[in-house]
Protein backbone atom coordinates (compact mmCIF):
# COMPACT_ATOMS: atom_id res chain seq x y z
CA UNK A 1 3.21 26.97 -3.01
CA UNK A 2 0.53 25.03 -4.94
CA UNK A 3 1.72 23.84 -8.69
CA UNK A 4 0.51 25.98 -11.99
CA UNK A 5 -2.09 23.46 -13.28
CA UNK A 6 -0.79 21.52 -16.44
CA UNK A 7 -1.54 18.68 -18.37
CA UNK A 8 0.78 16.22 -18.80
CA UNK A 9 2.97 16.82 -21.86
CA UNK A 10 5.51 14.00 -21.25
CA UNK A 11 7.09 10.72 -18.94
CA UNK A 12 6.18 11.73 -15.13
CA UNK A 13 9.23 10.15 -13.33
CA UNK A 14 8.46 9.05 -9.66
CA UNK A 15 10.27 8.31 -6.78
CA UNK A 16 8.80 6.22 -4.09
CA UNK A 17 11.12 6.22 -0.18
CA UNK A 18 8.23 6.15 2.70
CA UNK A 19 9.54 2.83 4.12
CA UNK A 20 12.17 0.16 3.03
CA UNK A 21 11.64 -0.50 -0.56
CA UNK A 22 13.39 1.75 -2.52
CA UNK A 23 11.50 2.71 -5.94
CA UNK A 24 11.74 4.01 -8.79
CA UNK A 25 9.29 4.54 -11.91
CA UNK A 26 8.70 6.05 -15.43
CA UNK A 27 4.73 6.06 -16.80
CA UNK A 28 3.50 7.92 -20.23
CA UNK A 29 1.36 10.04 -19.83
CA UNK A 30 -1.99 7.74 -20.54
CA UNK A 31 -0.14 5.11 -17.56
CA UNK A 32 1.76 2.87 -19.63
CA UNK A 33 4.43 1.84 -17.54
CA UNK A 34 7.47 2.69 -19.46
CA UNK A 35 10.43 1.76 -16.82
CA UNK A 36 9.78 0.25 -13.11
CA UNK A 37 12.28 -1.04 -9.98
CA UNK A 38 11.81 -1.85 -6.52
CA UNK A 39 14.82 -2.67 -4.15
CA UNK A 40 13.92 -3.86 -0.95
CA UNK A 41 15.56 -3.62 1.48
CA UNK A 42 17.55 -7.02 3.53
CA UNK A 43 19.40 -4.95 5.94
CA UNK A 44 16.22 -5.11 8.40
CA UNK A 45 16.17 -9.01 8.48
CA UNK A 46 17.91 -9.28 11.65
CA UNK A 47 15.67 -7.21 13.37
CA UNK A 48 12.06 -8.19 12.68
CA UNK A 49 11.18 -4.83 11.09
CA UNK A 50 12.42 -1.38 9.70
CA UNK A 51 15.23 0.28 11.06
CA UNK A 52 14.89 3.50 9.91
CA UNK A 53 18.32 4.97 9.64
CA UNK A 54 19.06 1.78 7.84
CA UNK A 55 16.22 2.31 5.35
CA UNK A 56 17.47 6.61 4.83
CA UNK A 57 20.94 5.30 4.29
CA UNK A 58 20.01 2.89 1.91
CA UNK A 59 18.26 5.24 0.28
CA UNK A 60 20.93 7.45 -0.25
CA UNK A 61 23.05 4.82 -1.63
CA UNK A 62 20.49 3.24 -4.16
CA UNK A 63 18.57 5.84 -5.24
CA UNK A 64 20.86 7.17 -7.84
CA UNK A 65 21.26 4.32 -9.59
CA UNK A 66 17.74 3.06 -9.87
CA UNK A 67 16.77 6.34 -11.20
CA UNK A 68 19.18 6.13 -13.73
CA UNK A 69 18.04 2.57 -14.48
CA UNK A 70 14.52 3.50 -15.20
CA UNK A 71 15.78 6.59 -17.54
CA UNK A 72 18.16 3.71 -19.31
CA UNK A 73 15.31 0.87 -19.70
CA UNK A 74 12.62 3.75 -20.75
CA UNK A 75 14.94 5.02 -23.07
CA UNK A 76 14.40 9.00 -22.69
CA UNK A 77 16.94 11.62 -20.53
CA UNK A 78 15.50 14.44 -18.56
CA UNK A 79 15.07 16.81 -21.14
CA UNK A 80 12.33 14.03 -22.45
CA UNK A 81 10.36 14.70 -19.08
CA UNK A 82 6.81 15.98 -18.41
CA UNK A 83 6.86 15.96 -14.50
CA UNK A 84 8.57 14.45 -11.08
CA UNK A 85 6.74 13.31 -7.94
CA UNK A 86 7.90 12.00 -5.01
CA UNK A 87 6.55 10.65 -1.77
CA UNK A 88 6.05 13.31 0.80
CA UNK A 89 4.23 11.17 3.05
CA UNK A 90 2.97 9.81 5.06
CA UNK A 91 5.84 7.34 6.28
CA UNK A 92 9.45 7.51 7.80
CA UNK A 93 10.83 10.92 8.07
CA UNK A 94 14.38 10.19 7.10
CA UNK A 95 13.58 8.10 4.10
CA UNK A 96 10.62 10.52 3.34
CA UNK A 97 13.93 13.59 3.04
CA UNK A 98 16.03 11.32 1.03
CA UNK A 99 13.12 10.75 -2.29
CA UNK A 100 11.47 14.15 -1.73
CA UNK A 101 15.11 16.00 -1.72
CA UNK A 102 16.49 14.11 -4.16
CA UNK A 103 13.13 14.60 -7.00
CA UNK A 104 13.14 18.54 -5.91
CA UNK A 105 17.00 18.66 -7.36
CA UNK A 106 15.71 16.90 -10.76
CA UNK A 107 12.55 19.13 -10.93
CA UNK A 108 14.96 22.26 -10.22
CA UNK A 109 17.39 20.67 -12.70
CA UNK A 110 14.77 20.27 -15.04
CA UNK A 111 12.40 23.24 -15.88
CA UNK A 112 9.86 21.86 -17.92
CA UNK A 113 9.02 19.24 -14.97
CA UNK A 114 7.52 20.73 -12.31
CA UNK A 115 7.62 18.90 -9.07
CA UNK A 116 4.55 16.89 -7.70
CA UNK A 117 4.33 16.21 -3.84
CA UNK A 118 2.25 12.94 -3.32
CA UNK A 119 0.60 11.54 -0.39
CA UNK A 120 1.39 7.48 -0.08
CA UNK A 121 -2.14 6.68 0.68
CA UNK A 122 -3.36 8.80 -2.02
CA UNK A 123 -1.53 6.62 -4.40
CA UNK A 124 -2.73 3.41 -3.11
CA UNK A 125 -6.10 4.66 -3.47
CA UNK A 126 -5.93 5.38 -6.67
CA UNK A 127 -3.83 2.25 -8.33
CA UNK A 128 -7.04 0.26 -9.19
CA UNK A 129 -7.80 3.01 -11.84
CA UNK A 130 -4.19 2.38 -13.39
CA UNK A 131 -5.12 1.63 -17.04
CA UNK A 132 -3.88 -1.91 -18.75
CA UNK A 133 -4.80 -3.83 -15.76
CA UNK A 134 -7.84 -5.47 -16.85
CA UNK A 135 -11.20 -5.50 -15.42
CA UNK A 136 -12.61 -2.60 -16.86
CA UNK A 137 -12.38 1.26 -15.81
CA UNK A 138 -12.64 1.53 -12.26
CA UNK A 139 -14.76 4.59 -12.03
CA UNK A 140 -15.51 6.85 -8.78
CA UNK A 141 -16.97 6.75 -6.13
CA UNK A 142 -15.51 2.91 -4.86
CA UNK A 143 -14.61 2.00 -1.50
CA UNK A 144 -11.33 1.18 -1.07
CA UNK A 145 -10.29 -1.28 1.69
CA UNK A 146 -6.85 0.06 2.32
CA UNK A 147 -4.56 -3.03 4.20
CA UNK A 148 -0.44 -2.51 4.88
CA UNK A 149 1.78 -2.84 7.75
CA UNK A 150 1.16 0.67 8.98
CA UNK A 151 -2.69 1.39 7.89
CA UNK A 152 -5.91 -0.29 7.66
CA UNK A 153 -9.05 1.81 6.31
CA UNK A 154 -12.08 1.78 4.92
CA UNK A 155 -12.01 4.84 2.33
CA UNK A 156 -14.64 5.53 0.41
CA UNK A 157 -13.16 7.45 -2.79
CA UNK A 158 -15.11 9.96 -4.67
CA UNK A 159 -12.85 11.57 -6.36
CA UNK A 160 -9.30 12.95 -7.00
CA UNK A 161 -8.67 14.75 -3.63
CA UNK A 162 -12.35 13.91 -2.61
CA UNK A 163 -11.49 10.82 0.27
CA UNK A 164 -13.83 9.82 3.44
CA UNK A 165 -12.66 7.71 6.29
CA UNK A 166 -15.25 5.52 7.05
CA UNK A 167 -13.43 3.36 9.70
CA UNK A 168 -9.87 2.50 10.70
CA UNK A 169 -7.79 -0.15 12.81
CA UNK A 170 -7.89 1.28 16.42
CA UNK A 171 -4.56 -0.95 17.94
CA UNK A 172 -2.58 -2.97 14.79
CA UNK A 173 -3.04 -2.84 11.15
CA UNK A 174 -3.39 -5.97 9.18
CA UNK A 175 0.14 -5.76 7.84
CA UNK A 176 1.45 -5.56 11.63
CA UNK A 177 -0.58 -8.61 13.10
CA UNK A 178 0.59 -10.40 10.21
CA UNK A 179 4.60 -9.51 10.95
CA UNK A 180 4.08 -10.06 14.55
CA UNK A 181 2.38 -13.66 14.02
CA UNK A 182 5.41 -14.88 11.63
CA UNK A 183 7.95 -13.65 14.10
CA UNK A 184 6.57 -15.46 16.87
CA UNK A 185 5.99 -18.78 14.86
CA UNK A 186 9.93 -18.05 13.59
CA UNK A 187 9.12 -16.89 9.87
CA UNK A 188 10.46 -14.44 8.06
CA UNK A 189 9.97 -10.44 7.86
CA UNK A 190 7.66 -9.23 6.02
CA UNK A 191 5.04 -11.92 7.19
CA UNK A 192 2.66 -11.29 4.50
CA UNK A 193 4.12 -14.12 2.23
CA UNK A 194 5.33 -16.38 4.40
CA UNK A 195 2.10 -16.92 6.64
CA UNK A 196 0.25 -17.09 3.53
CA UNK A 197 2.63 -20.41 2.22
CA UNK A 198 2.70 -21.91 5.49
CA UNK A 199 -1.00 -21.77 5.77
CA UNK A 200 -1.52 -23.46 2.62
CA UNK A 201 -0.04 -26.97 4.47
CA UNK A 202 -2.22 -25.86 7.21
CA UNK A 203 -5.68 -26.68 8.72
CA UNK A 204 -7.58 -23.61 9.83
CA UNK A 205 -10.19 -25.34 11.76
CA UNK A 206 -7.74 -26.55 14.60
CA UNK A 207 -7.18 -23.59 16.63
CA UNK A 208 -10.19 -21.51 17.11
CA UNK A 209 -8.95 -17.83 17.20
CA UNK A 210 -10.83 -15.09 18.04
CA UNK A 211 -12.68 -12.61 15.39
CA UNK A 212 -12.10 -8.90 16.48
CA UNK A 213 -15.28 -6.45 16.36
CA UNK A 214 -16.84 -9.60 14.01
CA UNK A 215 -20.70 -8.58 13.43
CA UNK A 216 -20.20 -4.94 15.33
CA UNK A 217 -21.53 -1.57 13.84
CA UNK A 218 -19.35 -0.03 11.66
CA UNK A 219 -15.95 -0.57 9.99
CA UNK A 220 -13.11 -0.37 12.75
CA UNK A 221 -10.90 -2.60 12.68
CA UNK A 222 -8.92 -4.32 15.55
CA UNK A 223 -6.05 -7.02 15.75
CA UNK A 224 -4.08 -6.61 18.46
CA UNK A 225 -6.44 -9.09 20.78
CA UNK A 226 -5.85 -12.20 17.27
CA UNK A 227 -1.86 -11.39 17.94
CA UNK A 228 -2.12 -11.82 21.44
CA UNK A 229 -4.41 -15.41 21.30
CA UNK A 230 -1.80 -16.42 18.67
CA UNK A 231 1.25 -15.58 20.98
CA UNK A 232 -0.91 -17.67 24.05
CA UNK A 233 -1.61 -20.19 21.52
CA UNK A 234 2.61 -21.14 20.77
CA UNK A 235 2.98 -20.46 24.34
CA UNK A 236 0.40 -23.46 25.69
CA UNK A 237 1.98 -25.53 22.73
CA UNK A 238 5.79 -24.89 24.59
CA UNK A 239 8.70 -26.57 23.37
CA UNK A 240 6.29 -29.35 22.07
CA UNK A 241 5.16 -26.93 19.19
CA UNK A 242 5.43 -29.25 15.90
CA UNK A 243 5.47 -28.09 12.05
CA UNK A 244 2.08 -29.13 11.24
CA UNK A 245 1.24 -26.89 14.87
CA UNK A 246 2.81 -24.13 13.28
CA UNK A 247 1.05 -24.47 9.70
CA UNK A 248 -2.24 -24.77 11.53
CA UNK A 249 -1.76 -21.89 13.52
CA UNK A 250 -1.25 -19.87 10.42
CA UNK A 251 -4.08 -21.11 8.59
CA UNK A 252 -6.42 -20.42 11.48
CA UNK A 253 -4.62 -16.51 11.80
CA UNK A 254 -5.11 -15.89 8.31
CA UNK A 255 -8.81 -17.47 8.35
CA UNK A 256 -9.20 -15.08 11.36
CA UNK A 257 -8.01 -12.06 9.30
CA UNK A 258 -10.32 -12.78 6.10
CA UNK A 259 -13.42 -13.59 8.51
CA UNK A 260 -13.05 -10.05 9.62
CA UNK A 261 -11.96 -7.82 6.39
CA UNK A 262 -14.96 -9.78 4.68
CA UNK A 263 -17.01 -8.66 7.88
CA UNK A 264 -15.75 -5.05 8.27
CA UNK A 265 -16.04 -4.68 3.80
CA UNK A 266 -19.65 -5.57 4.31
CA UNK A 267 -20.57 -3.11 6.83
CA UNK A 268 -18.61 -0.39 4.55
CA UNK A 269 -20.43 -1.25 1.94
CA UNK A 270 -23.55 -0.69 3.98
CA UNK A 271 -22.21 2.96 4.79
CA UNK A 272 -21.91 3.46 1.03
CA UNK A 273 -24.91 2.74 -0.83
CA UNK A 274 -23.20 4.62 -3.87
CA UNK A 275 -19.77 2.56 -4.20
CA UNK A 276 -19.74 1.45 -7.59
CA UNK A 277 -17.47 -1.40 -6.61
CA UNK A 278 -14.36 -2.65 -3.78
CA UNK A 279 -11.22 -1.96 -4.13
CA UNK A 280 -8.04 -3.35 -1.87
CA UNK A 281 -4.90 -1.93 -1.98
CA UNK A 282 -1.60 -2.38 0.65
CA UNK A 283 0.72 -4.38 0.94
CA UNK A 284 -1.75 -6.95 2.10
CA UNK A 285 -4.00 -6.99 -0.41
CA UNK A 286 -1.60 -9.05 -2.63
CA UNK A 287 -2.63 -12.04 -0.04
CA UNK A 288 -4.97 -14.75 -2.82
CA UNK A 289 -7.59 -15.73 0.65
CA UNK A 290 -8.08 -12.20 1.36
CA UNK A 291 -8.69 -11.52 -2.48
CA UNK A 292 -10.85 -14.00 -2.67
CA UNK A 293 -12.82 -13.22 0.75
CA UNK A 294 -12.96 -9.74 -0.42
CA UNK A 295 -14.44 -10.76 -4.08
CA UNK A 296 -17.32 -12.83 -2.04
CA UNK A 297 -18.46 -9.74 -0.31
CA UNK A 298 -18.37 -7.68 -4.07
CA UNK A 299 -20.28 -10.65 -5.55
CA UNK A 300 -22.96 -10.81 -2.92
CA UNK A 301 -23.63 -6.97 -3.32
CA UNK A 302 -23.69 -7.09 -7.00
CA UNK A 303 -20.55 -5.28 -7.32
CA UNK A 304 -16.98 -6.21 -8.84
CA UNK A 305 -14.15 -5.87 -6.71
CA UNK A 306 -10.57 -5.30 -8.02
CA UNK A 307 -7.23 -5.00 -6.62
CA UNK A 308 -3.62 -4.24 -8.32
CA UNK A 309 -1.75 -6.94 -9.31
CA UNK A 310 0.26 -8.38 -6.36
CA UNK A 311 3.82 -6.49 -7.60
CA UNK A 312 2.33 -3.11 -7.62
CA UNK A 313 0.00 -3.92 -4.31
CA UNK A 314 3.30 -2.68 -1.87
CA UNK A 315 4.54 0.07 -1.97
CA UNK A 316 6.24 1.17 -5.43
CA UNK A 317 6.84 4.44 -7.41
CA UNK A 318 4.32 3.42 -10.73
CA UNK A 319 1.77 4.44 -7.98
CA UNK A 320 3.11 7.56 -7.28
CA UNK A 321 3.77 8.51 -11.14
CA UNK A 322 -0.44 7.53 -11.66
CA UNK A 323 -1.22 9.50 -8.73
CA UNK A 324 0.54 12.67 -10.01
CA UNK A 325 -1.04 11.54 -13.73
CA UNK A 326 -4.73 11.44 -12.27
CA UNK A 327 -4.14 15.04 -11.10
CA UNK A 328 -2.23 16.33 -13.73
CA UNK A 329 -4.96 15.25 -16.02
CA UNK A 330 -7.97 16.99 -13.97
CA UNK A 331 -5.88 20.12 -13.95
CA UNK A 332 -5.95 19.38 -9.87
CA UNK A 333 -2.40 19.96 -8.64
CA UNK A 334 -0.75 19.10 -5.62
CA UNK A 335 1.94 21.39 -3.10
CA UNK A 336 5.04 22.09 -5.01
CA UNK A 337 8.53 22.11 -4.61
CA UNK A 338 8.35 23.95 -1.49
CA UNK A 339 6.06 20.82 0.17
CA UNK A 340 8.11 19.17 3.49
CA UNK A 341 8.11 15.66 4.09
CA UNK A 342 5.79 14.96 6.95
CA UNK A 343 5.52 10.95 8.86
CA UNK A 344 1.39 11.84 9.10
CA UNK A 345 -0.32 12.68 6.29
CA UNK A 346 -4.17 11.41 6.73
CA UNK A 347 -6.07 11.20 3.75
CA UNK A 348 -8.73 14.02 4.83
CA UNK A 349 -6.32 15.98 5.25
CA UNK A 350 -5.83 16.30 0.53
CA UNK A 351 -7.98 18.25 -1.58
């Protein structure tokens, strides 16, 4: 059932599940973060990547406390609150249940906050326009380059509700290659981070990996064919594999990676003779190279390029509170507190 349109007439509390970080969030209405946390999760360390009946359980177990954290450091009790939005999707199932169930009992607890069903993506898209960031109003339409572990896009963004895919990953996203390439050279999980300070002791020029779809039409991405020259790569090197081997190798990934997001923004940006600037968002876009690839490509087209700052570029619930602000404000609601969690929830797929 969709939501009564309202304006915003107090806090919007969000509560962000879809993967492993457990979040929680409190924004005023005009996006001044009032209260923020982010667990994430260690559990999954052993295993390379998300379990995700780990990451529901551990839901379940933090969830209540964080929530009542934020309501503590913002200073206000539910009574105090305008709205409550939660991750529907997309993302994992279980941990998708766990936020979505546990907002719907606050909204049902609490009349006067009705209950705002937000799509993940959605929320990354729309983070650039948070205010207080600096860098001036990011106003519609923008492309948004949209890099994480499970999704890499170019989006172009013309309004609230109003998104157009203009290319995707067709094998790995970004995030993935990125998790995949620090496993194999013995890093830690997420590989985001740790790639990015290994490379720094690292020469990119010494192994020359390939440059998926580099100079093709379009804006598809594809990294599956960079993991698999990297995992060849530590294979020729065997049991010989040094340090510096291992720093080199993840300079030359990661100059491999920003070679082609410059490449693939480029080509957006041709498809979108209106963007008004680029935007990154994901998990990935908190990487400094790929920030500064990505502001090259702006530059060159006359454009400014922004991205959140690197704590609210994963995932995290101030997202989902600005998402369900930007609609609340436009009087452009979302499904209600009959909306089910669902793992697929494309972008197109909003109004």
């Amino acid at each position: 059932m969709p939501l009564s349109p309202i304006s915003p007439t107090g806090p919007v509390l969000a509560i962000e599940t879809s993967c492993d970080e457990t979040a929680a969030a409190i924004l005023a209405p005009d996006g001044t973060i009032l209260a923020q946390t982010v667990l994430s999760q260690r559990d999954h360390l052993p295993y390379g990547g998300v379990v995700p009946e780990i990451a529901a359980r551990a839901h379940l177990h933090f969830l209540p406390g964080l929530v009542a954290d934020v309501l503590r450091e913002a200073g206000i009790g539910l009574p105090d609150l305008g709205a409550i939005a939660a991750t529907v999707g997309p993302g994992l199932i279980g941990g998708l249940i766990v936020g979505s169930s546990f907002a719907k009992g606050f909204a049902i607890a609490t009349p006067q906050a009705p209950f705002l069903a937000i799509n993940h993506l959605e929320a990354h898209a729309l983070t650039a326009r948070l205010p207080h960031l600096g860098g001036g109003e990011v106003k519609f339409p923008y492309l948004l380059l949209l890099l994480s572990g499970g999704h890499c896009q170019c989006v172009a963004v013309e309004g609230i509700g109003q998104y157009r895919r203009l290319g995707a990953t067709i094998d790995d996203a970004v995030g993935e290659a990125f998790d995949k390439t620090a496993k194999m050279l013995g890093l830690g999980w997420p590989g985001g981070p740790f790639i990015e300070k290994l490379a720094k002791s690292g020469d990119p020029t010494t192994f020359p990996l390939p440059r998926p779809l580099l100079g093709r039409a379009g804006c598809d991405f594809s990294f599956s064919g960079l993991k698999t020259a990297v995992a060849q790569t530590i294979s020729r090197l065997g049991p010989a594999i040094t340090a510096q081997n291992r720093a080199d190798i993840a300079a030359s990934f990661q100059a491999s990676v920003c070679a082609v997001l410059a490449d693939r923004a480029q080509h957006a940006l041709e498809m979108m003779p209106t963007a008004s600037r680029l935007v990154a968002g994901g998990g990935v876009a908190a990487n400094t190279p790929i920030r500064a690839a990505l502001t090259a490509v702006a530059a060159r087209q006359n454009l400014p390029f922004s991205a959140p700052p690197p704590n609210l570029c994963g995932d995290n619930a101030v997202m989902i509170a600005w998402a369900a602000i930007e609609r609340l404000r436009i009087n452009h609601p979302t499904e209600g507190i009959e909306s089910a969690p669902r793992p697929r929830f494309p972008l197109d797929q909003l109004s």
